[in-house]
Protein backbone atom coordinates (compact mmCIF):
# COMPACT_ATOMS: atom_id res chain seq x y z
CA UNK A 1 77.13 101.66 96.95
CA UNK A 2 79.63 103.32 99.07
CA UNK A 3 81.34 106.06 97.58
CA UNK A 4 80.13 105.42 94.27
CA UNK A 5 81.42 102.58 92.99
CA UNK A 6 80.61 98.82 91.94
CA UNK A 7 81.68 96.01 92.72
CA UNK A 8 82.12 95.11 89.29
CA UNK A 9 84.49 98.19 89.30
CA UNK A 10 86.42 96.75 92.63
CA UNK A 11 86.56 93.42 90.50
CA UNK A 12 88.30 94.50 87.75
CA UNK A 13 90.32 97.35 89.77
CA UNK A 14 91.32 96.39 93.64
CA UNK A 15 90.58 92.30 93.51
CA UNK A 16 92.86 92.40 90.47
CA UNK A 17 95.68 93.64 92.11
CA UNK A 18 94.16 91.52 95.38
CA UNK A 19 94.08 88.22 93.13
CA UNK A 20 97.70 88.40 92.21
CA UNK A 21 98.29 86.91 95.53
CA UNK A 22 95.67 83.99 95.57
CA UNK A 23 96.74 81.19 97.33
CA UNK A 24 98.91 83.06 99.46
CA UNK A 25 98.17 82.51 103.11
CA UNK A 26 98.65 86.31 103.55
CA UNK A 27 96.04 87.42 100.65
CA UNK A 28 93.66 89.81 101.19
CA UNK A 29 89.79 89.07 100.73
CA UNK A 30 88.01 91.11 98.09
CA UNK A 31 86.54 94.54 98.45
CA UNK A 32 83.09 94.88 97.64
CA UNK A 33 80.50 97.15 99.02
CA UNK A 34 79.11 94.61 101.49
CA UNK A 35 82.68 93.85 102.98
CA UNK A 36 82.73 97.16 103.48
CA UNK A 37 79.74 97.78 105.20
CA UNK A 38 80.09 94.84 107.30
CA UNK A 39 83.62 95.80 108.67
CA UNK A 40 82.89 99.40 109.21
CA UNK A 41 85.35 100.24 106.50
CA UNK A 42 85.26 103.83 104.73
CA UNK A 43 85.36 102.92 100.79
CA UNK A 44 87.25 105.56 99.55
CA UNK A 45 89.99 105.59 102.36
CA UNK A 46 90.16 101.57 101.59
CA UNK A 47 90.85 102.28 97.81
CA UNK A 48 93.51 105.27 98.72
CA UNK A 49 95.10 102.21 101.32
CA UNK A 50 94.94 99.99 98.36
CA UNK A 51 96.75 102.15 96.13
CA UNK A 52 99.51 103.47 98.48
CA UNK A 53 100.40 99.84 99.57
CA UNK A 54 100.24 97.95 96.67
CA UNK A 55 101.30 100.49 94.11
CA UNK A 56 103.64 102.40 96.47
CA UNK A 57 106.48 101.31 93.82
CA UNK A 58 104.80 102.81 90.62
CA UNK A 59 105.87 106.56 91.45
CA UNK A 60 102.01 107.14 91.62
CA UNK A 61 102.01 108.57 95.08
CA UNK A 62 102.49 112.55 94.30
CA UNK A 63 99.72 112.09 91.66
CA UNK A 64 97.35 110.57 94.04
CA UNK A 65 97.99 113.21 96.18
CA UNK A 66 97.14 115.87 94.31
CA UNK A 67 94.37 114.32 92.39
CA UNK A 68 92.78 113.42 95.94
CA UNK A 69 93.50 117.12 97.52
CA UNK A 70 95.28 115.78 100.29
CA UNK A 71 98.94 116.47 99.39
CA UNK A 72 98.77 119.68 102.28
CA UNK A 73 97.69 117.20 104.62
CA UNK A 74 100.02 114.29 103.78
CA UNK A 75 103.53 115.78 102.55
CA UNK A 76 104.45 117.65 105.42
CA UNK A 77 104.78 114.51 107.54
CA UNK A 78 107.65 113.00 108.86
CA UNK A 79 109.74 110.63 106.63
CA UNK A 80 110.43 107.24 109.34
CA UNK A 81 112.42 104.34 108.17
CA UNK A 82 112.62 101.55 109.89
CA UNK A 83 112.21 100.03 113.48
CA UNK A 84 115.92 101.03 115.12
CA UNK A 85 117.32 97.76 116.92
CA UNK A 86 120.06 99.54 118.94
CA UNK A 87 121.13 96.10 120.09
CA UNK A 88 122.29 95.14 116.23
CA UNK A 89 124.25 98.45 115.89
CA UNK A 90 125.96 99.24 119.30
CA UNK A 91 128.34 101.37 118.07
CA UNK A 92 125.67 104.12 116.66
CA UNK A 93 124.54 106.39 119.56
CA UNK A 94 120.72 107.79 119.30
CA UNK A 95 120.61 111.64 119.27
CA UNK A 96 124.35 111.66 117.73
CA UNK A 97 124.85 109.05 115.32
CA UNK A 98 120.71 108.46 114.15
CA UNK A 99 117.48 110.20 114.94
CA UNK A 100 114.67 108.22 116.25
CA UNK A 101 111.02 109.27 116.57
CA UNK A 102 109.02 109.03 119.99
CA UNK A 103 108.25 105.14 118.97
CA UNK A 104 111.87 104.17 117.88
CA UNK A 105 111.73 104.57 114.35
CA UNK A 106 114.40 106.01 112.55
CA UNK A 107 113.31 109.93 111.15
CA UNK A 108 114.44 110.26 108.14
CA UNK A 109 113.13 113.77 107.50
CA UNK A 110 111.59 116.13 110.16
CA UNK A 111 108.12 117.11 108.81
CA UNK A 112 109.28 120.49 110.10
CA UNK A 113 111.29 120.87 107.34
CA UNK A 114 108.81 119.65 104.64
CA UNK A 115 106.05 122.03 103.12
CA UNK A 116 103.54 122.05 100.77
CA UNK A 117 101.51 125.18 100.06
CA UNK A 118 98.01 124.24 99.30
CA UNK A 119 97.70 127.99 97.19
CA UNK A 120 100.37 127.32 94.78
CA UNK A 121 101.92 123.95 95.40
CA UNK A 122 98.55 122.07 93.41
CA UNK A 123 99.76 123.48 90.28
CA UNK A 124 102.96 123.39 87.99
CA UNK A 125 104.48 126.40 86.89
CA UNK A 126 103.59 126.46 83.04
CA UNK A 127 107.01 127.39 81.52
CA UNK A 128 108.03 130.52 81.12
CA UNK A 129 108.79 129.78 76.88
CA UNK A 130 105.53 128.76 76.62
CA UNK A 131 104.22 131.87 78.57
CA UNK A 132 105.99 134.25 76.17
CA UNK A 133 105.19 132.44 73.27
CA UNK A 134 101.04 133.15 73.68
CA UNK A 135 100.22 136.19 75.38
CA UNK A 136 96.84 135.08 76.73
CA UNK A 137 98.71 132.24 78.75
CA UNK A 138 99.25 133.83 82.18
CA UNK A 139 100.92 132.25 84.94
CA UNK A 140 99.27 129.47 87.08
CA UNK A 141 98.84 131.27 90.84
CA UNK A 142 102.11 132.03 92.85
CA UNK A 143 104.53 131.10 90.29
């Protein structure tokens, strides 16, 4: 089993959310261990696809993120919207008007400008109310 789990678990899981297409000519095939292994696919990066496509409108992105330890890794990307067709908006002048990336999509954010420090950024600050109410409560780190 690749990275620990069963294809009874990818059948009640994955192929759920999979099956809510069937019949679709664009539905996916199900994930089990030996589609895996047969397409050179890494299970767990297949499951963390799975989840940021098909949940992507659940708000469980952040928490997958910093569940998985990747969130230093991921955040401080750039933001890209869509494909810019300059030929639909001729009035809008690139540089000026909208900011494309090296492959024409639109940058919505710079990942310059976005940071997540892997020391503190894992953890909430616990609130400070809370803090003062128990003295052996101290601080989570860099809060």
């Amino acid at each position: 089993m690749t990275a620990g789990i069963s294809d009874a678990d990818l059948d009640i899981s994955v192929n759920t959310i999979r099956d809510r297409f069937a019949g679709n000519p664009d539905c996916l095939p199900h994930l089990t261990n030996a589609f895996a292994t047969a397409h050179g696919l890494d299970m767990l990066e297949e499951i963390r696809r799975e989840r940021r496509v098909e949940l992507c409108s659940e708000s469980l992105r952040y928490d997958d993120l910093i569940r998985w330890k990747t969130a230093e890794h991921e955040l401080p990307q750039s933001i890209l919207g869509a494909k810019f067709d300059a030929g639909s908006y001729p009035a809008l002048t690139t540089g000026k008007d909208i900011i494309l990336n090296a492959d024409g999509f639109i940058l919505v954010q710079d990942g310059n400008s976005r940071t997540f420090d892997p020391a503190k950024d894992y953890l909430f600050p616990l609130p400070l109310r809370e803090v003062r109410l128990n003295p052996q409560l101290t601080q989570n780190p860099g809060w």
